[in-house]
C-alpha atoms as a PDB file:
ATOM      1  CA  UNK A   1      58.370  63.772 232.360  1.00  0.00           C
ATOM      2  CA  UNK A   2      60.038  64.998 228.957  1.00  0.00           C
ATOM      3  CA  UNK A   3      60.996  67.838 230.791  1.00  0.00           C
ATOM      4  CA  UNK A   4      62.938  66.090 233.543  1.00  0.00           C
ATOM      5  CA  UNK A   5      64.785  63.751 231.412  1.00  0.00           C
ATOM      6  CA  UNK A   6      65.866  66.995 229.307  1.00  0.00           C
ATOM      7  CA  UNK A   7      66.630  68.622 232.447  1.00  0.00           C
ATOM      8  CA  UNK A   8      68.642  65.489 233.617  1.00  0.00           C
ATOM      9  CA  UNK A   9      70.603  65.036 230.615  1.00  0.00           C
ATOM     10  CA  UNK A  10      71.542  69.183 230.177  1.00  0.00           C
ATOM     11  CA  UNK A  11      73.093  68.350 233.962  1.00  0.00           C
ATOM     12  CA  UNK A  12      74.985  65.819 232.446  1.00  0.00           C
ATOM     13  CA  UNK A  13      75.979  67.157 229.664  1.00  0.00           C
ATOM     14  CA  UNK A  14      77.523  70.317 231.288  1.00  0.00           C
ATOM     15  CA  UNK A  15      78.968  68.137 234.403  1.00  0.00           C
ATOM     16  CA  UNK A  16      80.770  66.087 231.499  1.00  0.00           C
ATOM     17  CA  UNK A  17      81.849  69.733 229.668  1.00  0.00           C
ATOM     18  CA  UNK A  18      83.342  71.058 232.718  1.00  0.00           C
ATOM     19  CA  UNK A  19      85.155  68.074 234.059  1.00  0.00           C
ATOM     20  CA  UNK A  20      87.136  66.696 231.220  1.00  0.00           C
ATOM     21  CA  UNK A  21      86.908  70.419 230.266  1.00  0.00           C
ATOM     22  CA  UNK A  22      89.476  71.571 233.242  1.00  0.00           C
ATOM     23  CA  UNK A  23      91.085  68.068 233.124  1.00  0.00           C
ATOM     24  CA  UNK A  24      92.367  68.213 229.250  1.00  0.00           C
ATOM     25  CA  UNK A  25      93.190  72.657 229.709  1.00  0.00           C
ATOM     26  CA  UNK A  26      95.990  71.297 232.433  1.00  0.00           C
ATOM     27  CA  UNK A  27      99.429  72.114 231.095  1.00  0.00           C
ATOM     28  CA  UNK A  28     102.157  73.879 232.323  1.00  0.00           C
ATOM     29  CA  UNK A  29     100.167  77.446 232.578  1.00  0.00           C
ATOM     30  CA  UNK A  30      98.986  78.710 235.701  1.00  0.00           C
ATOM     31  CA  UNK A  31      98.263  81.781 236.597  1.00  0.00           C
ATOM     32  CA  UNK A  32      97.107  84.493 233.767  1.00  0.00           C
ATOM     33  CA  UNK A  33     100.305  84.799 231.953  1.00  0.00           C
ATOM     34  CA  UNK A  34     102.955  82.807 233.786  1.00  0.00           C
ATOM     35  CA  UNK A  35     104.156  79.435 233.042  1.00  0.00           C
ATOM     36  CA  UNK A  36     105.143  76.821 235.443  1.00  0.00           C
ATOM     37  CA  UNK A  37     108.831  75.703 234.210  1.00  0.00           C
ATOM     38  CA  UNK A  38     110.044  73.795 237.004  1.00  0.00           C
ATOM     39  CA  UNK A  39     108.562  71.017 239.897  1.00  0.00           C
ATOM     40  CA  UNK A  40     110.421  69.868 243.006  1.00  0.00           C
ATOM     41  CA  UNK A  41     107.277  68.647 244.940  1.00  0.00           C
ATOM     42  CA  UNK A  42     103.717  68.005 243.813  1.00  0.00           C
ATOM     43  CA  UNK A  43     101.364  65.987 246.143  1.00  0.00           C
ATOM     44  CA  UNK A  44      98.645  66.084 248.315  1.00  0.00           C
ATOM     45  CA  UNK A  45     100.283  67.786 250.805  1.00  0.00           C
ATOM     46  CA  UNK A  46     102.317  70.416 248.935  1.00  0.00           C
ATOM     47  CA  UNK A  47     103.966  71.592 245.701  1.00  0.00           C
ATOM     48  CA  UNK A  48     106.953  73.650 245.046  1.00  0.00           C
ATOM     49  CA  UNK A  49     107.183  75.197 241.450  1.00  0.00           C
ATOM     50  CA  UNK A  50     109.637  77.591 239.572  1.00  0.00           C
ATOM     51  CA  UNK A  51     107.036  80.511 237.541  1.00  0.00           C
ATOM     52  CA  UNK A  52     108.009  82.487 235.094  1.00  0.00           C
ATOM     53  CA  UNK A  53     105.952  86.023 234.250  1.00  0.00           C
ATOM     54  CA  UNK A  54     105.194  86.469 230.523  1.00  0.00           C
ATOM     55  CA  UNK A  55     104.036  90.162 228.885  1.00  0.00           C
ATOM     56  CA  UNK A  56     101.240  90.626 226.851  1.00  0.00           C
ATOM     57  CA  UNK A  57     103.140  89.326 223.757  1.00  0.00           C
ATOM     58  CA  UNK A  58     104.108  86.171 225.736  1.00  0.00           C
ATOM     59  CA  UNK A  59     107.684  87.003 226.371  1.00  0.00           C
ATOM     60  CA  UNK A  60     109.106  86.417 229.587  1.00  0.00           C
ATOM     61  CA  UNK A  61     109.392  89.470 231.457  1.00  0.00           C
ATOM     62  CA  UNK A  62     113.384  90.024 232.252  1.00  0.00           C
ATOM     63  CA  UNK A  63     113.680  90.452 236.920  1.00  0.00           C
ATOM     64  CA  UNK A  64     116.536  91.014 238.720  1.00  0.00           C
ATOM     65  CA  UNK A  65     115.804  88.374 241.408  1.00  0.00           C
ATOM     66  CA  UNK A  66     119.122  86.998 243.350  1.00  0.00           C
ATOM     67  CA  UNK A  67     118.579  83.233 241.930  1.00  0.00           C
ATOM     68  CA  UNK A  68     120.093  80.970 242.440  1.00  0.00           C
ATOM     69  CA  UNK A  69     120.104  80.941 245.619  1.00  0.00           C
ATOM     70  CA  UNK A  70     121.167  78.109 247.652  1.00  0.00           C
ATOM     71  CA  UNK A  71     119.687  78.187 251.406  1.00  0.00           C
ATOM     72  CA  UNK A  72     120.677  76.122 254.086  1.00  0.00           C
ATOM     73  CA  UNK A  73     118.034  73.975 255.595  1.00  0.00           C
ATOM     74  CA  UNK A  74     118.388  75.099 258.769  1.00  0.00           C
ATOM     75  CA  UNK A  75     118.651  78.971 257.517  1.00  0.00           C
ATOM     76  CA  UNK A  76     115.371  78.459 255.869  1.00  0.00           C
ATOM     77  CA  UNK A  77     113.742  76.721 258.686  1.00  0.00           C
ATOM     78  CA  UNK A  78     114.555  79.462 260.881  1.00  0.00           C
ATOM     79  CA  UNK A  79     113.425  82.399 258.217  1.00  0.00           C
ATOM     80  CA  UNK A  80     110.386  80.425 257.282  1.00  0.00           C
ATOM     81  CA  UNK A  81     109.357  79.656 261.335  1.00  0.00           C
ATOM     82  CA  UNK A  82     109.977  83.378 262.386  1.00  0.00           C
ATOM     83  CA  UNK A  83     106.878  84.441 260.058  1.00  0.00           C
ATOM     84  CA  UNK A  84     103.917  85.531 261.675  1.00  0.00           C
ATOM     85  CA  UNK A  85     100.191  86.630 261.244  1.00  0.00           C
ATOM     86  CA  UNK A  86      96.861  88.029 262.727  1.00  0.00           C
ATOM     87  CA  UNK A  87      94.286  86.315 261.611  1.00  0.00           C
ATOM     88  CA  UNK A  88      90.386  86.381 262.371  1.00  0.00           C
ATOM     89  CA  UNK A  89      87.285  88.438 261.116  1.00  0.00           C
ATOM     90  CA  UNK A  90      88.641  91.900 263.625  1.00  0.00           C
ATOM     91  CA  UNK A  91      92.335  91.406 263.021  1.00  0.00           C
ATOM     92  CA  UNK A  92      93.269  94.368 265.412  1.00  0.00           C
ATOM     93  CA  UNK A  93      93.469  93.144 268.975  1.00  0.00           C
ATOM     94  CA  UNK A  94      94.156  89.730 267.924  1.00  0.00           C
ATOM     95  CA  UNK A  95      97.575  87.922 268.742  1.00  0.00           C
ATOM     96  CA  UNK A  96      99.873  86.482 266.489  1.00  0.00           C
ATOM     97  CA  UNK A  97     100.126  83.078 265.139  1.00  0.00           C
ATOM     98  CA  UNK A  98     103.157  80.951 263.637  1.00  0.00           C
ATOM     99  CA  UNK A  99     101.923  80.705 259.969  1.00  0.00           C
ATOM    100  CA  UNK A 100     103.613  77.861 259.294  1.00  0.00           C
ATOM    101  CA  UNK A 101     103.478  74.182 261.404  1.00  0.00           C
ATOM    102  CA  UNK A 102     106.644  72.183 262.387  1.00  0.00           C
ATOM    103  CA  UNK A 103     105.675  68.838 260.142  1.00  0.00           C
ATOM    104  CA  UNK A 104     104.387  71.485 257.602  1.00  0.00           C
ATOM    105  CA  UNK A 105     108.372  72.898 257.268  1.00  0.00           C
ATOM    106  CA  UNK A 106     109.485  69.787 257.538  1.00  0.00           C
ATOM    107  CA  UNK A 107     107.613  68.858 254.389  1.00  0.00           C
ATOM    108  CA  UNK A 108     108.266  72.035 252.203  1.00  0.00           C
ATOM    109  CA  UNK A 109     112.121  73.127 253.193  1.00  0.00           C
ATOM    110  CA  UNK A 110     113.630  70.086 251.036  1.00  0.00           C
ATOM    111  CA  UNK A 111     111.687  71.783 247.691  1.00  0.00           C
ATOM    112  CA  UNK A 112     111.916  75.204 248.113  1.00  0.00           C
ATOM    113  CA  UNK A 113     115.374  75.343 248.500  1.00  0.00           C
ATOM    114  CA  UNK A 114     115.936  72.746 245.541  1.00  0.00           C
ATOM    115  CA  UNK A 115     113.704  75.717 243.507  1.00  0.00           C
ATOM    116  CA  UNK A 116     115.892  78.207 244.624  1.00  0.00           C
ATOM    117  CA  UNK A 117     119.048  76.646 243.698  1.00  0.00           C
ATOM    118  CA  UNK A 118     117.641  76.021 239.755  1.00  0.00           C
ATOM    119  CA  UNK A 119     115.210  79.393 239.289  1.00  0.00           C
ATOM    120  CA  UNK A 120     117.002  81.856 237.143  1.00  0.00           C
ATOM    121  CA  UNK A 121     116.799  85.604 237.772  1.00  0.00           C
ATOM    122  CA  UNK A 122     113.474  85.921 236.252  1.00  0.00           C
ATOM    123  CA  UNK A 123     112.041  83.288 238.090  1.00  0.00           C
ATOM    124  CA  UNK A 124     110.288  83.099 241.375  1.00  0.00           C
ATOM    125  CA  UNK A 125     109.100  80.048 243.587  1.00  0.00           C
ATOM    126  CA  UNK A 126     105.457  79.460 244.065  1.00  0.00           C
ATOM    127  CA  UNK A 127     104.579  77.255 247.343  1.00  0.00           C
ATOM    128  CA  UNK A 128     100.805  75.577 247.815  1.00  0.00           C
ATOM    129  CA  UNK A 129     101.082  74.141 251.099  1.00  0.00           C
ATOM    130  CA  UNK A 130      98.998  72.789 254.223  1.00  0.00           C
ATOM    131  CA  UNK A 131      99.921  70.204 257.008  1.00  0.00           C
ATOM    132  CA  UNK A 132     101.394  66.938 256.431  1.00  0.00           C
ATOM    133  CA  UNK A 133      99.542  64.162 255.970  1.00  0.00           C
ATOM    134  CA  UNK A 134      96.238  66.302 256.499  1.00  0.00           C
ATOM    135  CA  UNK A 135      93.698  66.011 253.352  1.00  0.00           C
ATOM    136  CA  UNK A 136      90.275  66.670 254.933  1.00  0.00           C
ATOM    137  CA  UNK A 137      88.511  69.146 252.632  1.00  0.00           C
ATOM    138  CA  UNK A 138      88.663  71.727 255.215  1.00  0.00           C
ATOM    139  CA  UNK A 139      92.452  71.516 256.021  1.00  0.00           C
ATOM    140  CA  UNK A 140      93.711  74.848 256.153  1.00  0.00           C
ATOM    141  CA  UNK A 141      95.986  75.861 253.387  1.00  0.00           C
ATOM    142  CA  UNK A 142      98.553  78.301 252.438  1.00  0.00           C
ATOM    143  CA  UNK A 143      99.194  79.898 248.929  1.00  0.00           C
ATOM    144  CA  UNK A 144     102.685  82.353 248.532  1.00  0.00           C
ATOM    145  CA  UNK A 145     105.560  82.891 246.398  1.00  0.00           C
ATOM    146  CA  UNK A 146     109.140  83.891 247.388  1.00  0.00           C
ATOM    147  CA  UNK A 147     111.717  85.577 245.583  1.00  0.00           C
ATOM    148  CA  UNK A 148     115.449  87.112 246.621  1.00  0.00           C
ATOM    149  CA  UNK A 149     116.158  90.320 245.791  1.00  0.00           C
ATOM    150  CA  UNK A 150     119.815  91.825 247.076  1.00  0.00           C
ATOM    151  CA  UNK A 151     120.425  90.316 250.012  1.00  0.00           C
ATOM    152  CA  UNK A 152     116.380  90.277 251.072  1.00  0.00           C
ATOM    153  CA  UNK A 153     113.493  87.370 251.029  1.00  0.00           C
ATOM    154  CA  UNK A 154     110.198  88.299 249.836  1.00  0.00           C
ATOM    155  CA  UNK A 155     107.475  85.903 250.660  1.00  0.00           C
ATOM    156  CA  UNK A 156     104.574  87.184 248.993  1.00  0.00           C
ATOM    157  CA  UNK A 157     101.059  85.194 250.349  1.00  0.00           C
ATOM    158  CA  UNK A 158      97.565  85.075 248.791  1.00  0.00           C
ATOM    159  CA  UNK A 159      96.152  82.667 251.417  1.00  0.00           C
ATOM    160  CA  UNK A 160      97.265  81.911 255.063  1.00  0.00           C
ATOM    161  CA  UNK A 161      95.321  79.105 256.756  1.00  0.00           C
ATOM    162  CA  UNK A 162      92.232  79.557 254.288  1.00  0.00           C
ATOM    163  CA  UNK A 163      89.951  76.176 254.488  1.00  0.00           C
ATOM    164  CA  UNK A 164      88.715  76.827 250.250  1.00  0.00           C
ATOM    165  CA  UNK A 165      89.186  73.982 248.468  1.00  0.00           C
ATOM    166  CA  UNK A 166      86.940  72.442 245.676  1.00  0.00           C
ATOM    167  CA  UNK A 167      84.693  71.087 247.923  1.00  0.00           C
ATOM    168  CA  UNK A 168      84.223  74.207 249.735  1.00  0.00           C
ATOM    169  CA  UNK A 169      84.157  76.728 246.811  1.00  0.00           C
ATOM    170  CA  UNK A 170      81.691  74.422 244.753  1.00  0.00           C
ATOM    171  CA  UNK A 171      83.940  72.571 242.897  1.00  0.00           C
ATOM    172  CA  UNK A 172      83.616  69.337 243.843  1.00  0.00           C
ATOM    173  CA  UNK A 173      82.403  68.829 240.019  1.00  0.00           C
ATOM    174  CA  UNK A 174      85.547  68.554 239.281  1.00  0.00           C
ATOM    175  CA  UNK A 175      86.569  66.009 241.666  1.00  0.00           C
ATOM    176  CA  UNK A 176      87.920  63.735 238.823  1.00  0.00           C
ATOM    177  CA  UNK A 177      90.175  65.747 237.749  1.00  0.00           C
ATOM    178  CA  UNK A 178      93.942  66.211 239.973  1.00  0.00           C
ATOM    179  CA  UNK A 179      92.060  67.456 242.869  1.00  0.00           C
ATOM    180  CA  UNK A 180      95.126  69.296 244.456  1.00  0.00           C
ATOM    181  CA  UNK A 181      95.553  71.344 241.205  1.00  0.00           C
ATOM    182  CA  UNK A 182      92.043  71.949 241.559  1.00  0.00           C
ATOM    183  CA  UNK A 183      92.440  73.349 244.785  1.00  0.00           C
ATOM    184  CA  UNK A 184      95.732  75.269 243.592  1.00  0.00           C
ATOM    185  CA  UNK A 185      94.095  77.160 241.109  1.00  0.00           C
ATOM    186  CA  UNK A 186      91.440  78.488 243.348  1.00  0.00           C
ATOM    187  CA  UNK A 187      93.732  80.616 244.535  1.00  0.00           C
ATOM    188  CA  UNK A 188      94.419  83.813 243.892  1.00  0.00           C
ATOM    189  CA  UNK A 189      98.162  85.026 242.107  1.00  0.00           C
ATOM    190  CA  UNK A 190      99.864  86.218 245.545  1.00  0.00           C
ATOM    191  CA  UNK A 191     101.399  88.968 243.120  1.00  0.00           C
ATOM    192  CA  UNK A 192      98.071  90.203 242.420  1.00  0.00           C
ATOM    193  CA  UNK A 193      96.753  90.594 246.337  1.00  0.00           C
ATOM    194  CA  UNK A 194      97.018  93.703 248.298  1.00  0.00           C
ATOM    195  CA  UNK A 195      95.497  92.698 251.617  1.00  0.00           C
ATOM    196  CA  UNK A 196      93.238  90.331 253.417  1.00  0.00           C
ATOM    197  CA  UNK A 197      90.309  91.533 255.767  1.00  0.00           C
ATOM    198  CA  UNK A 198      90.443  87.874 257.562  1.00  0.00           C
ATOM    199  CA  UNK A 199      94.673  87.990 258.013  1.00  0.00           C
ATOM    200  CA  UNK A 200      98.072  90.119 258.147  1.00  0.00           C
ATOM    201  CA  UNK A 201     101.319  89.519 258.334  1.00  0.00           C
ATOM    202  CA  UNK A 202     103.082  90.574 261.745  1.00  0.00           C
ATOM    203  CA  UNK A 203     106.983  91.532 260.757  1.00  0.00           C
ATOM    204  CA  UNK A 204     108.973  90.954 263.625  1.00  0.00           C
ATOM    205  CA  UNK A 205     113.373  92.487 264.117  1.00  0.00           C
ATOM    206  CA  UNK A 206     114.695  92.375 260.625  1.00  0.00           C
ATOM    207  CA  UNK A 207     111.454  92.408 258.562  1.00  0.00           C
ATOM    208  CA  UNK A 208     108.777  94.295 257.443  1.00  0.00           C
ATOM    209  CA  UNK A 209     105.705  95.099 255.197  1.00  0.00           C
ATOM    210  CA  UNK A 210     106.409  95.906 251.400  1.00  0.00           C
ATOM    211  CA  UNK A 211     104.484  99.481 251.155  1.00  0.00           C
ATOM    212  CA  UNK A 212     101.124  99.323 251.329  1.00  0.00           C
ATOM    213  CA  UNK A 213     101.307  95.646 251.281  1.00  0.00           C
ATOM    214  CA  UNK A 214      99.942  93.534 254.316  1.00  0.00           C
ATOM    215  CA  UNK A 215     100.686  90.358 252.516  1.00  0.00           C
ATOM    216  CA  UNK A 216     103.899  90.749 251.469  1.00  0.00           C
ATOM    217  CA  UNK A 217     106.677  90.308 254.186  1.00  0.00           C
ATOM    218  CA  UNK A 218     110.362  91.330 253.347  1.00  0.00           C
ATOM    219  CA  UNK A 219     113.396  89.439 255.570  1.00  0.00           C
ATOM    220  CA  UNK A 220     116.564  91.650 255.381  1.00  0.00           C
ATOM    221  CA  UNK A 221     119.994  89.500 255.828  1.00  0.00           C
ATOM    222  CA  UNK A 222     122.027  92.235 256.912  1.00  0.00           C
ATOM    223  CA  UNK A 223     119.665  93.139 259.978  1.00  0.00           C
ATOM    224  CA  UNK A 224     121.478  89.628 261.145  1.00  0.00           C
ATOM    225  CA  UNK A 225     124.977  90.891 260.547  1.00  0.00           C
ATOM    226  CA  UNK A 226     126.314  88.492 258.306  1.00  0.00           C
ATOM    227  CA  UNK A 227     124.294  88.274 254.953  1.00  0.00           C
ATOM    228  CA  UNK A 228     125.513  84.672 254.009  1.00  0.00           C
ATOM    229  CA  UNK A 229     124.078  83.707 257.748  1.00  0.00           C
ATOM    230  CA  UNK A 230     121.677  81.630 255.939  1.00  0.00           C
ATOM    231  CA  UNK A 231     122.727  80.631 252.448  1.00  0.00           C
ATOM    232  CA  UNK A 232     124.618  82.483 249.330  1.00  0.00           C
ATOM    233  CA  UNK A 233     123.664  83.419 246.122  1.00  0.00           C
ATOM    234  CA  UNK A 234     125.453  81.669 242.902  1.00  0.00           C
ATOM    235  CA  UNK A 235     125.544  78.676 240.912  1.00  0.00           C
ATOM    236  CA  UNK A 236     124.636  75.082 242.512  1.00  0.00           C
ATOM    237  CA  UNK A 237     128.528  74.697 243.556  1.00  0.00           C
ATOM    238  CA  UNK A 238     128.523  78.257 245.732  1.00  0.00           C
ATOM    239  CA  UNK A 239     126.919  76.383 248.111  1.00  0.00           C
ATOM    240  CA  UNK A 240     130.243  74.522 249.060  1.00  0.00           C
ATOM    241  CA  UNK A 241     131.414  78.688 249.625  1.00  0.00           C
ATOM    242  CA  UNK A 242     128.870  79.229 252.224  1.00  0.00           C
ATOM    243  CA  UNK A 243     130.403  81.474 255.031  1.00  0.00           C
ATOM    244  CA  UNK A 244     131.554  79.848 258.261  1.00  0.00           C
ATOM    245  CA  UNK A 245     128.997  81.723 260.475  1.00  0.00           C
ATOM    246  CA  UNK A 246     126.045  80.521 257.992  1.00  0.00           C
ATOM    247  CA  UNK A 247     123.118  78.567 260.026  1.00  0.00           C
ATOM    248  CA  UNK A 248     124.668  74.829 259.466  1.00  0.00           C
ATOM    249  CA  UNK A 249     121.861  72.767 258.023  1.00  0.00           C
ATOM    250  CA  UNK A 250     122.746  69.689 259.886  1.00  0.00           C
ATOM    251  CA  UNK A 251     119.672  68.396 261.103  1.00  0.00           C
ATOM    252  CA  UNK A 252     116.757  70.659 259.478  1.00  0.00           C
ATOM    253  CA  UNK A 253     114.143  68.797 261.705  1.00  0.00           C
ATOM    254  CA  UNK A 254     115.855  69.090 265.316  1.00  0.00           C
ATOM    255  CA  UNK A 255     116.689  72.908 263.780  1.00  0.00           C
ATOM    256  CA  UNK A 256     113.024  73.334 263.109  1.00  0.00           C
ATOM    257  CA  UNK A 257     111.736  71.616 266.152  1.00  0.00           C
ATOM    258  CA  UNK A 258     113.816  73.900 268.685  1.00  0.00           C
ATOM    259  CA  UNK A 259     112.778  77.262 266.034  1.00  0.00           C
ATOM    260  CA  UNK A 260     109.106  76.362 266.655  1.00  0.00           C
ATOM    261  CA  UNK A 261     109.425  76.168 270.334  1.00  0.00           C
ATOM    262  CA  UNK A 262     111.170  79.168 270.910  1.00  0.00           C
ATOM    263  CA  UNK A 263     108.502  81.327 269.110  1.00  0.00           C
ATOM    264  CA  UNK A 264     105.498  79.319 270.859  1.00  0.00           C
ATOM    265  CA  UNK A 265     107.454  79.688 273.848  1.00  0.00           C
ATOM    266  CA  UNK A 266     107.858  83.824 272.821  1.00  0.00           C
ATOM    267  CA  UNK A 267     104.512  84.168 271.865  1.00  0.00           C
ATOM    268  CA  UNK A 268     103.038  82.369 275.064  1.00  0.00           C
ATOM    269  CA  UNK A 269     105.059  85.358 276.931  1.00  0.00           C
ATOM    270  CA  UNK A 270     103.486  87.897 275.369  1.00  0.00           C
ATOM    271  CA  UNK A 271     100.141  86.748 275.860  1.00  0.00           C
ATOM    272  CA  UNK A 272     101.095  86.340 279.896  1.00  0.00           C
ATOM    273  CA  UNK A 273     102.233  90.109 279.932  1.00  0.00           C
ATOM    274  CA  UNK A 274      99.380  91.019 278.008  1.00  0.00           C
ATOM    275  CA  UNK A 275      96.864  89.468 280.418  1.00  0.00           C
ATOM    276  CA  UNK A 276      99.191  90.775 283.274  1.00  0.00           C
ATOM    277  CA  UNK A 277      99.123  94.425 282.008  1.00  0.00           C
ATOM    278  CA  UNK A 278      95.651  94.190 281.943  1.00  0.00           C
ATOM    279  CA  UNK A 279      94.939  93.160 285.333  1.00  0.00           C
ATOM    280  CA  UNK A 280      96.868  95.764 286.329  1.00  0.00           C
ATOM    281  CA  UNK A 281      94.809  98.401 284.620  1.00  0.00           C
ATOM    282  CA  UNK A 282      92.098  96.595 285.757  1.00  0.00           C
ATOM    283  CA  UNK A 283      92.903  96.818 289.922  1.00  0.00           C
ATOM    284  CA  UNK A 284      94.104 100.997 289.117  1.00  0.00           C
END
């Protein structure tokens, strides 16, 4: 009996250590040295954060990123819905997959470009996002950064649709603390991730893999023949300079809505001539 109340209160003892633990370490530090300087969104659903790399001395370490940048919303909405993925334990064979839902874009565009237009050129945006309104423990959730460099977006991912959160990876001792920062920092740095055996990205006309890099997709302006097409770099009043051909932002959700159905619409095409092409084989 002695033995089960010592047992009992040890349990309680480190339950109590690691909860108020994680709960009083939360500051502005995320990732192993990087700070978190900026917020545009922070909820259940999302956040949007400016990050800042710091050397082993703690000293931010000097980029050459193309910030500020100030996006249209409708430029964004069509970058950000024209990124793709394979996901699934045997990723070869499988077909590609939006990674990003229309109320999901909806939700995030607002933020991200806010971060863009206040992150310096050492800065670069980190993005925890799943579907609106959606907070089931197994909701699937993304984890990426993004960064401009010349006239080229990086979006960098660590997790595309993954269902972890702290109920799932065992940490639902913790669920008195900020559970969506618990489920952020579950997460892997997207800087520090190579590949993925359960997903990779698909670059489609104008992007492609950084080298040796199946999570890290690059978006190259010019491919579009006009590099202000979806924003310009500068201060927050360049954005009033924004070339006449630029994507108008307008209405970011009707600009969304038709993006999203013209790449279901694409990718139900391809699946048709895929099953076509093999019927074909099939009756040779």
């Amino acid at each position: 009996m002695k033995q089960y109340i010592f047992l009992i209160f040890i349990s309680s003892l480190l339950l109590f250590s690691l909860t108020f633990g994680y709960s009083s370490s939360h500051s502005k530090e995320t990732h192993r040295k990087s700070n978190i300087v900026g917020v545009t969104v922070d909820d259940q659903n999302a956040s949007v954060e400016i990050r800042e790399k710091l050397d082993e001395k703690g000293n931010v370490i000097k980029r050459s990123f193309n910030h500020p940048y100030n996006f249209t919303e409708a430029g964004l909405a069509d970058l950000l819905a024209s990124v793709f993925y394979k996901g699934g334990e045997h990723i070869t064979g499988k077909s590609e997959k939006m990674v990003f839902r229309e109320d999901e874009l909806q939700n995030i565009i607002p933020p991200i470009i806010s971060a863009f237009s206040k992150a310096n050129d050492s800065q670069d945006i980190l993005v925890f996002s799943s579907p609106h309104n959606v907070i089931l423990p197994d909701t699937p959730r993304s984890y990426f950064c993004m960064f401009m460099t010349n006239n080229e977006l990086n979006i960098v991912f660590s997790a595309i649709k993954s269902k972890k959160s702290w109920l799932t990876d065992g940490r639902a001792i913790q669920m008195n603390t900020y559970w969506r920062d618990s489920n952020k920092r579950i997460f892997k740095d997207p800087l520090d991730v190579k590949r993925s055996s359960r997903w990779s990205l698909v670059p489609i006309g104008g992007q492609r893999l950084a080298s040796g890099r199946q999570n890290w997709l690059i978006i190259d302006f010019t491919y579009y023949g006009h590099s202000n097409l979806f924003g310009r770099a500068g201060s927050d009043n360049a954005s009033d300079n924004i070339s006449d051909n630029s994507i108008e932002a307008g209405s970011s959700v009707g600009a969304i809505e038709r993006k999203v159905r013209t790449n279901e619409n694409v990718i139900e095409e391809k699946k048709k001539k895929s099953r076509r092409t093999k019927q074909t084989k099939k009756k040779k």
